[in-house]
C-alpha atoms as a PDB file:
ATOM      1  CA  UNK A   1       0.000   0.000   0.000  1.00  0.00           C
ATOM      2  CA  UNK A   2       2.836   2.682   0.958  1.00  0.00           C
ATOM      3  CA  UNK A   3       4.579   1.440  -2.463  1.00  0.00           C
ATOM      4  CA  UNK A   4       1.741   2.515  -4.258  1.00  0.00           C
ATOM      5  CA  UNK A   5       1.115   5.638  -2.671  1.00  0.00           C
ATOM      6  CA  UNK A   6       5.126   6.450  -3.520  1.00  0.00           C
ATOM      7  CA  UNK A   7       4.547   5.450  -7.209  1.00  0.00           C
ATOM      8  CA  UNK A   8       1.441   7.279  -7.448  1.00  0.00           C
ATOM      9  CA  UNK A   9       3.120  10.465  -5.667  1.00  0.00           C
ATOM     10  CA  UNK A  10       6.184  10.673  -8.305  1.00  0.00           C
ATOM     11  CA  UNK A  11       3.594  10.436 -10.642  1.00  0.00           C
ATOM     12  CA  UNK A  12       2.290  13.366  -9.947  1.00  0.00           C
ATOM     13  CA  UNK A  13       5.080  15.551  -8.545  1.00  0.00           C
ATOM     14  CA  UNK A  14       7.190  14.415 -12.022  1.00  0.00           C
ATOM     15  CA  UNK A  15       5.714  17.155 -13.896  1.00  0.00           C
ATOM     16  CA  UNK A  16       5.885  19.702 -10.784  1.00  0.00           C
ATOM     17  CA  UNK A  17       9.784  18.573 -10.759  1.00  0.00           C
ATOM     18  CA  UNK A  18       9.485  19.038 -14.979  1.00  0.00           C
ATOM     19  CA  UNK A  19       8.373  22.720 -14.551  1.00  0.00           C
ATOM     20  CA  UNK A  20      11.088  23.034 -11.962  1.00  0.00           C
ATOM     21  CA  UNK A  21      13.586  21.867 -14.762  1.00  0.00           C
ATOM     22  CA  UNK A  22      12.097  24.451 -17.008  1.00  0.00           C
ATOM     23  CA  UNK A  23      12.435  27.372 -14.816  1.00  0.00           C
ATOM     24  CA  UNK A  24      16.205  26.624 -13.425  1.00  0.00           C
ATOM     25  CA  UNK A  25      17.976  28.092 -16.145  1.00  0.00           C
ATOM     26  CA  UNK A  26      16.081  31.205 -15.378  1.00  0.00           C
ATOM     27  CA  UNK A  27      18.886  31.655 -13.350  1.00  0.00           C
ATOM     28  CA  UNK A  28      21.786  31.243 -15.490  1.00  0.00           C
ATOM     29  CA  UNK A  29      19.890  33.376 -18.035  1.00  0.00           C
ATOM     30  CA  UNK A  30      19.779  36.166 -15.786  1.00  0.00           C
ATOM     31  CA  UNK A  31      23.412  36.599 -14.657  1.00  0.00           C
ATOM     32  CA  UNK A  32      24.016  35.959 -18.045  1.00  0.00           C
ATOM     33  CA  UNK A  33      22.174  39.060 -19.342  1.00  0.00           C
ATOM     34  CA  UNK A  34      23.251  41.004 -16.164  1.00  0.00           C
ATOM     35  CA  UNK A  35      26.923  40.294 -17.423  1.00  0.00           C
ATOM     36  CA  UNK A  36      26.014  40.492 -21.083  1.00  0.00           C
ATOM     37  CA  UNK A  37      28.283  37.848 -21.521  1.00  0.00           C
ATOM     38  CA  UNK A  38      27.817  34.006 -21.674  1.00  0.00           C
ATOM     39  CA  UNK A  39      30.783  32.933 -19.617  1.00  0.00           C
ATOM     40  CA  UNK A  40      31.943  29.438 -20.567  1.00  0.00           C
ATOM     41  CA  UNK A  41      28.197  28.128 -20.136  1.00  0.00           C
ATOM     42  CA  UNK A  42      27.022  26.012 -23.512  1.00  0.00           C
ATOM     43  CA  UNK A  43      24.093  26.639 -25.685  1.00  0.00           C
ATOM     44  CA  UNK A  44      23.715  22.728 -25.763  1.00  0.00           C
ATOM     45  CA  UNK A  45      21.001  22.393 -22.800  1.00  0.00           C
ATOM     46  CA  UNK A  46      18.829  25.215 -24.329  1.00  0.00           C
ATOM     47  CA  UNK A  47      18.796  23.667 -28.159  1.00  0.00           C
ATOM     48  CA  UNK A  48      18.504  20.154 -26.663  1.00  0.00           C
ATOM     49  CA  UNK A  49      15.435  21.445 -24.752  1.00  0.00           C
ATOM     50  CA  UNK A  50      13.612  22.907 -27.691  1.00  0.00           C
ATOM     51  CA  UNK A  51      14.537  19.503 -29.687  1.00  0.00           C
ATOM     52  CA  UNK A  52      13.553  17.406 -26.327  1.00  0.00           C
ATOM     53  CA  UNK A  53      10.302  18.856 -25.552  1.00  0.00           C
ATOM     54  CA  UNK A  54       8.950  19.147 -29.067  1.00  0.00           C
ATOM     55  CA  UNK A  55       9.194  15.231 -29.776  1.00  0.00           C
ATOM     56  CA  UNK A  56       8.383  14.190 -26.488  1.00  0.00           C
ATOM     57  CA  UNK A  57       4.796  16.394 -26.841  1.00  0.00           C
ATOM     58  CA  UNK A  58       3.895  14.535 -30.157  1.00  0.00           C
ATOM     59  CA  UNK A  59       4.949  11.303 -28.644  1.00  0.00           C
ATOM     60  CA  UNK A  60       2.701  12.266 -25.486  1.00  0.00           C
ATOM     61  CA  UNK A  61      -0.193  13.123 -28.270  1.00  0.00           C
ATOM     62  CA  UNK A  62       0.370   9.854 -29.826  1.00  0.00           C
ATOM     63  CA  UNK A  63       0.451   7.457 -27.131  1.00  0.00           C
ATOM     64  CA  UNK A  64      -2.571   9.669 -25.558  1.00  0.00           C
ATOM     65  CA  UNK A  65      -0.390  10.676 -22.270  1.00  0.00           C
ATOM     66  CA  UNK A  66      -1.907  13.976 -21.065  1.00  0.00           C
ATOM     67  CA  UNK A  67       0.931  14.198 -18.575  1.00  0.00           C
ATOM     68  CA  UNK A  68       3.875  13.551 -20.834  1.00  0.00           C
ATOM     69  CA  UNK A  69       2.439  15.948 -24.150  1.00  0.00           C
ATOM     70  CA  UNK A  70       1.254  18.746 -21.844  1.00  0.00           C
ATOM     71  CA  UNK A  71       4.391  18.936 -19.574  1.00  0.00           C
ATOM     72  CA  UNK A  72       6.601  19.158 -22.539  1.00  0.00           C
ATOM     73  CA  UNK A  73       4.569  21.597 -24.285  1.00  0.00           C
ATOM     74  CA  UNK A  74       4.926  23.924 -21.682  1.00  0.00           C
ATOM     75  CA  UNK A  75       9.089  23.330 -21.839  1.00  0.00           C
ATOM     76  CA  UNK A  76       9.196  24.029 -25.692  1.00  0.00           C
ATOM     77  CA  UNK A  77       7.691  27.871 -24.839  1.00  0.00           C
ATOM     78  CA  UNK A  78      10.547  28.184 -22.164  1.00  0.00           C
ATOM     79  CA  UNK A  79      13.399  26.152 -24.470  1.00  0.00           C
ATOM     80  CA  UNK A  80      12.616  28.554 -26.953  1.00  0.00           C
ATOM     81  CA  UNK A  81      12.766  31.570 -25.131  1.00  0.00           C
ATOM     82  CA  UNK A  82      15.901  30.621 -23.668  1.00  0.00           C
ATOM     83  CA  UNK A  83      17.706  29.626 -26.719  1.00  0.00           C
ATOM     84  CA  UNK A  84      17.302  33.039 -28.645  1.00  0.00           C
ATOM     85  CA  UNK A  85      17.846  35.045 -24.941  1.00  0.00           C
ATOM     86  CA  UNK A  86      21.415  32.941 -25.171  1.00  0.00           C
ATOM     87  CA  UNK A  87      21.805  33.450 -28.886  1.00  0.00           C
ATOM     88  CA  UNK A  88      21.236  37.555 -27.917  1.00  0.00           C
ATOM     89  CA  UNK A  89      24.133  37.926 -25.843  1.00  0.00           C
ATOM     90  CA  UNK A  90      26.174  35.149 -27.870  1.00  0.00           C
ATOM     91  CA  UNK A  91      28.884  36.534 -30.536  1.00  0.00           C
ATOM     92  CA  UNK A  92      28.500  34.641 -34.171  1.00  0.00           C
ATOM     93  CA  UNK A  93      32.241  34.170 -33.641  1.00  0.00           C
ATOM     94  CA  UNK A  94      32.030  31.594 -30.793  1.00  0.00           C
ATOM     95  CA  UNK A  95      32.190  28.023 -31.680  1.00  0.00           C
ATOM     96  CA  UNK A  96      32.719  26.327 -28.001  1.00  0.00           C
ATOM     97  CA  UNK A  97      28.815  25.793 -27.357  1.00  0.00           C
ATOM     98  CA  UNK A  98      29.928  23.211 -28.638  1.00  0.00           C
ATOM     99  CA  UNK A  99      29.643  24.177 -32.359  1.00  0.00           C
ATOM    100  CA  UNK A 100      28.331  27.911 -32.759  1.00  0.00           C
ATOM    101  CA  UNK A 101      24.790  29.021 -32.511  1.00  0.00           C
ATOM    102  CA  UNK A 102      24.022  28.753 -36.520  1.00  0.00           C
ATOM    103  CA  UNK A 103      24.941  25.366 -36.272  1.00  0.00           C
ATOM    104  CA  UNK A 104      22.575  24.837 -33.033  1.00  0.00           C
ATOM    105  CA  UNK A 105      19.332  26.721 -35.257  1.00  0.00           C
ATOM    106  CA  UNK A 106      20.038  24.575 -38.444  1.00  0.00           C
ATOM    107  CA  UNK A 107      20.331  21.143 -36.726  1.00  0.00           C
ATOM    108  CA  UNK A 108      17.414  21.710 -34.654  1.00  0.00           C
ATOM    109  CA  UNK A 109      15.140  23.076 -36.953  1.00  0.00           C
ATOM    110  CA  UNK A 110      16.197  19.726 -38.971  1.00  0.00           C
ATOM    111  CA  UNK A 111      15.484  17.319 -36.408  1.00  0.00           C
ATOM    112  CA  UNK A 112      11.820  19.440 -35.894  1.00  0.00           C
ATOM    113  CA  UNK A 113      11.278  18.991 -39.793  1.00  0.00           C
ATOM    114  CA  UNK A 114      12.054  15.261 -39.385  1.00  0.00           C
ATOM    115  CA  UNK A 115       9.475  14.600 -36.340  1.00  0.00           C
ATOM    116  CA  UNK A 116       7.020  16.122 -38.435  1.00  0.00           C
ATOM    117  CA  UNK A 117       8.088  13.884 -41.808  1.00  0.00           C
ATOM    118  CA  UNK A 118       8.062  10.864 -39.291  1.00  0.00           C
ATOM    119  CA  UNK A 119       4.743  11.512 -37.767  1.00  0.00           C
ATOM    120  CA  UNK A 120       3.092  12.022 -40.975  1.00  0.00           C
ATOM    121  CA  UNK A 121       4.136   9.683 -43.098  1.00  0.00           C
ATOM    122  CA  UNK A 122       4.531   6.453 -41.158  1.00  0.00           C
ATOM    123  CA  UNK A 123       2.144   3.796 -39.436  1.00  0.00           C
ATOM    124  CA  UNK A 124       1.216   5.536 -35.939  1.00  0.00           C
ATOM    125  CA  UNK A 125       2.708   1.970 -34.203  1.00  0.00           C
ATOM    126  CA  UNK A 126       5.773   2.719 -36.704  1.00  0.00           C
ATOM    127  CA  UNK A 127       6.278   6.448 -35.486  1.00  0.00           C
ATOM    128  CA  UNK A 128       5.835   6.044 -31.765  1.00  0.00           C
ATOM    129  CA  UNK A 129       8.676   3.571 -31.877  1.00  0.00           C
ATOM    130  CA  UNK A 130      10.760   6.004 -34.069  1.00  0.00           C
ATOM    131  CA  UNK A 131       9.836   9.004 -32.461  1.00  0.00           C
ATOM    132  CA  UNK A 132      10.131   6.943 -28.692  1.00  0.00           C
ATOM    133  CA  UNK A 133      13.805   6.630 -29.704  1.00  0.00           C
ATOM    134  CA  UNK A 134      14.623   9.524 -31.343  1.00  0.00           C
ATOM    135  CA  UNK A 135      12.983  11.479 -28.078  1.00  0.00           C
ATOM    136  CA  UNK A 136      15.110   8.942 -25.305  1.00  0.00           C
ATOM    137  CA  UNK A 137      18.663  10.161 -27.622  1.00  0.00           C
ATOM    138  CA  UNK A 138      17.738  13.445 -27.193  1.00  0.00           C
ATOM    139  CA  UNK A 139      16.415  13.603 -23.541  1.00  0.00           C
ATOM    140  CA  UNK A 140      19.941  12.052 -22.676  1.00  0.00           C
ATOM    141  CA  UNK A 141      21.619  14.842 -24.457  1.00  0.00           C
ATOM    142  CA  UNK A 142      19.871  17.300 -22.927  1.00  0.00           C
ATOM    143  CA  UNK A 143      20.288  16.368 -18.948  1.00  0.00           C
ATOM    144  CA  UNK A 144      23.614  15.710 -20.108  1.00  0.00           C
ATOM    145  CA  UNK A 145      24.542  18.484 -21.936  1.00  0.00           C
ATOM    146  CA  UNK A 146      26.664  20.539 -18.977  1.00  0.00           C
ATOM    147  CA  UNK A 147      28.863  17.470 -19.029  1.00  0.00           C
ATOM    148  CA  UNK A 148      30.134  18.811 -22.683  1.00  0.00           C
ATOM    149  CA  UNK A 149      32.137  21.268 -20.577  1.00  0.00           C
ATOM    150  CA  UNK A 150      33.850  18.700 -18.529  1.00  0.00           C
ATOM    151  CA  UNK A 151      37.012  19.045 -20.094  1.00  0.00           C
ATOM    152  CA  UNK A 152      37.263  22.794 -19.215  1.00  0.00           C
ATOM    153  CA  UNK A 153      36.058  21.702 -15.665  1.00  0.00           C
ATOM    154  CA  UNK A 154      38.965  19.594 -15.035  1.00  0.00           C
ATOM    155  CA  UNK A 155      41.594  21.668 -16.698  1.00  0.00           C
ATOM    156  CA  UNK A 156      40.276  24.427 -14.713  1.00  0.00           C
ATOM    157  CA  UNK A 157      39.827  22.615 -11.579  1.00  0.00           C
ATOM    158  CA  UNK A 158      36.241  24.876 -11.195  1.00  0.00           C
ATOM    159  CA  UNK A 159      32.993  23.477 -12.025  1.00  0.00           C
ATOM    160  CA  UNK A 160      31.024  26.989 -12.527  1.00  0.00           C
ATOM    161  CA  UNK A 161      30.230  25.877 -16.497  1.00  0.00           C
ATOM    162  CA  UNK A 162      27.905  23.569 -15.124  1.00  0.00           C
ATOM    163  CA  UNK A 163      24.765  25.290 -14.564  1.00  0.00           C
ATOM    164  CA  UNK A 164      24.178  24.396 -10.758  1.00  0.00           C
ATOM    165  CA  UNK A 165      20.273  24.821 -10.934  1.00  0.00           C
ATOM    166  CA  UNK A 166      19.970  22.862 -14.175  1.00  0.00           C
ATOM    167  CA  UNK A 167      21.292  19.847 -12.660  1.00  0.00           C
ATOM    168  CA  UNK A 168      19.881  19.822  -9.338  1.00  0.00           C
ATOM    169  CA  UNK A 169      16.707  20.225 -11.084  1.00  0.00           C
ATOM    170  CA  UNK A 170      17.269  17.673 -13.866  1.00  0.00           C
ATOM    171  CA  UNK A 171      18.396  15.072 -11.914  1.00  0.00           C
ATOM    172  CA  UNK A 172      15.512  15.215  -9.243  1.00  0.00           C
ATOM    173  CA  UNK A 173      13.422  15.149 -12.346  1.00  0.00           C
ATOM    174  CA  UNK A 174      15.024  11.941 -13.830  1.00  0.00           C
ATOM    175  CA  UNK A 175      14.392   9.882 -10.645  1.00  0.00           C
ATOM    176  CA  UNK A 176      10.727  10.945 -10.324  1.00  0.00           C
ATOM    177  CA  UNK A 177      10.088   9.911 -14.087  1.00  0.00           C
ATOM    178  CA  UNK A 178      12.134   7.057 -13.562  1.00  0.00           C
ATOM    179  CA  UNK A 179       9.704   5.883 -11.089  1.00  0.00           C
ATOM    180  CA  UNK A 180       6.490   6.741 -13.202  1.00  0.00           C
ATOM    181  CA  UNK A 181       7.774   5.162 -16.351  1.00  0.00           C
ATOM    182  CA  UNK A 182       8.825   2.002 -14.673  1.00  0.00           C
ATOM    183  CA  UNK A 183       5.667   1.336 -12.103  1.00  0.00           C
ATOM    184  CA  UNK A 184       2.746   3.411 -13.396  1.00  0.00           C
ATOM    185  CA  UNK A 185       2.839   4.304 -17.344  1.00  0.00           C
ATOM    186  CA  UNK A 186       5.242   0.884 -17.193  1.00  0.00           C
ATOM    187  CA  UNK A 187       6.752   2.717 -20.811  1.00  0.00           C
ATOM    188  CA  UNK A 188      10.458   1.698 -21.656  1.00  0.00           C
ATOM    189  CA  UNK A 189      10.960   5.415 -23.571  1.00  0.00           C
ATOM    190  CA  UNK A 190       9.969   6.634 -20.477  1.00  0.00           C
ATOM    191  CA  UNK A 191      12.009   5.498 -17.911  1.00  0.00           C
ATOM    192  CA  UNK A 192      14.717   4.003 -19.611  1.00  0.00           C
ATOM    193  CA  UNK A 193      16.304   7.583 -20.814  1.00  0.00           C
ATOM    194  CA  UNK A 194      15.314   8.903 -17.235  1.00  0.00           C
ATOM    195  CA  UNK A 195      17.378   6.207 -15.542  1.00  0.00           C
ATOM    196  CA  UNK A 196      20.465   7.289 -17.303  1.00  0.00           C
ATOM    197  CA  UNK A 197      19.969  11.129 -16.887  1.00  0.00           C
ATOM    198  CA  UNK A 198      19.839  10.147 -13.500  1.00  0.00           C
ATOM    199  CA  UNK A 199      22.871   8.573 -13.455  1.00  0.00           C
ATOM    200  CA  UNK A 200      23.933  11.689 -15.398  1.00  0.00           C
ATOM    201  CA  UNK A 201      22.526  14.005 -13.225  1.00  0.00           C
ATOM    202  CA  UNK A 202      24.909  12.268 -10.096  1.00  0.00           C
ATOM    203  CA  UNK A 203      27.701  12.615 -12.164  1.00  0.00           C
ATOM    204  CA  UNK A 204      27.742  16.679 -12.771  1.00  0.00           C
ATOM    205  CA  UNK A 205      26.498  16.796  -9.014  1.00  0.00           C
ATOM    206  CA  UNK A 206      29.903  15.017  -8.057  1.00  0.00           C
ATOM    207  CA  UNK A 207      32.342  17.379  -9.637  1.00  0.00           C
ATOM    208  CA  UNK A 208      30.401  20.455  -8.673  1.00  0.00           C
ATOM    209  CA  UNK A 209      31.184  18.444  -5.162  1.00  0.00           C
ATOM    210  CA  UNK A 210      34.486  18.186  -6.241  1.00  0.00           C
ATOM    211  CA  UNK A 211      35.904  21.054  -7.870  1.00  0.00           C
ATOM    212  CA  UNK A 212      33.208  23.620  -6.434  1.00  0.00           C
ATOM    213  CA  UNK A 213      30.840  26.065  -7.832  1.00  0.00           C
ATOM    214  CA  UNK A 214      31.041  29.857  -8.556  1.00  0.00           C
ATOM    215  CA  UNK A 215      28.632  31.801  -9.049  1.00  0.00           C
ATOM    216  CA  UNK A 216      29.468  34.661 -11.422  1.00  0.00           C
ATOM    217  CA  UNK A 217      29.787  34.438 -15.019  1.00  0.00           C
ATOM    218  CA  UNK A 218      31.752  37.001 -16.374  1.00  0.00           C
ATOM    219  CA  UNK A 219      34.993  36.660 -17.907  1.00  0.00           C
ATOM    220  CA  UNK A 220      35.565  39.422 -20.862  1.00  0.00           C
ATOM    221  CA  UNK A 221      32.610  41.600 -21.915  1.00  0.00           C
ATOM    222  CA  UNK A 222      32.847  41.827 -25.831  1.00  0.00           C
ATOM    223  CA  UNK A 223      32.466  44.536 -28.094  1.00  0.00           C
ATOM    224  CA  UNK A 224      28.759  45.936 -28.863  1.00  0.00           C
ATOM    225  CA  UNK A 225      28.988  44.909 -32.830  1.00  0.00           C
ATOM    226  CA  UNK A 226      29.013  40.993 -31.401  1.00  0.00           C
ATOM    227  CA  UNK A 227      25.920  41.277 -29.450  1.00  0.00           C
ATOM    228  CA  UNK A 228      23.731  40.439 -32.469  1.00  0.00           C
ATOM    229  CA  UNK A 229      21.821  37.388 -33.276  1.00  0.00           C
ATOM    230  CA  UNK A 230      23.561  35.161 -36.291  1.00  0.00           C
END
């Protein structure tokens, strides 16, 4: 009985911890704008969040899963927002994000253009597999995405390019999902990718443990002619 009442609990605080996810870079974004400068933070999570959310809503509106479509429908209205707030205050010049920020608008407006081309053309049992997939790569990349700094976190021996609120969030978000997928929606694409961003999620938390956390993100503030969108 207290099993159940756990399960049924994550179930519902997943998408609380979801909108929690959503908001966290709120934070980053703001000392980021204060600064007008991007620091050594990647534009990875934000891109990854547009991509994440949008093919995780059409695979919550094709399996019928209020919960799932809904939740991520909200995130693609923040992902988006944060993505072109980043891209703002992001010179064209910079290609550590990783790649640069043209790169980031023409592979995700691809991979947008190919959920669509999936959904529509192929057997609904066909896409939801595809899509299922495509969503669980993608879902990994983006709880994962601060760890594409980790080579400037150990050469540095400072872990402030990984966005403290992002992964506390993120990773409480994994387990709670983890827990839904596996004992209430019992749905592999669910849980399966939620298992490893937790595992993810442990893994930035240790060498924020390790190597610390600092707070500010400004380095060099460049010239006014960079602060344009590509």
């Amino acid at each position: 009985m207290k099993v159940s009442f756990l399960v049924s609990l994550c179930g519902k605080i997943a998408p609380i911890s979801s909108f929690a996810l959503f908001l966290a870079p709120l934070v980053t974004l703001r000392k980021i704008a204060r600064d007008e400068n991007i620091g050594n933070f990647p534009l990875l999570p934000y891109s990854s969040m547009i991509v994440n959310c949008f093919i995780w809503a059409f695979y919550g509106v094709m399996t019928t899963q209020i919960t799932v479509w809904l939740t991520n429908l909200i995130g693609l209205l923040f992902g988006t927002y944060y993505f072109f707030l980043f891209c703002y205050y992001c010179p064209s010049e910079v290609k550590s994000l990783p790649g640069n920020k043209f790169q980031h608008k023409l592979i995700t407006t691809t991979i947008i253009i190919s959920t669509l081309f999936i959904t529509f053309t192929s057997l609904r049992e066909t896409s939801i597999q595809l899509i299922g997939t495509i969503g669980t790569i993608f879902y990994l990349i983006l709880l994962g995405s601060p760890l594409s700094k980790v080579r400037d976190v150990i050469r540095t021996k400072s872990a402030k390019c990984i966005p403290l609120p992002f992964t506390l969030a993120s990773t409480s978000s994994s387990f709670l999902w983890s827990v839904f997928g596996i004992f209430e929606a019992k749905d592999i694409y669910i849980y399966a990718p939620s298992l490893v961003a937790f595992f993810l999620g442990l893994v930035q938390i240790g060498l924020i443990v390790k190597w610390g956390y600092v707070w500010s993100t400004k380095i060099e503030k460049p010239s006014e002619h960079n602060k344009h969108l590509a």
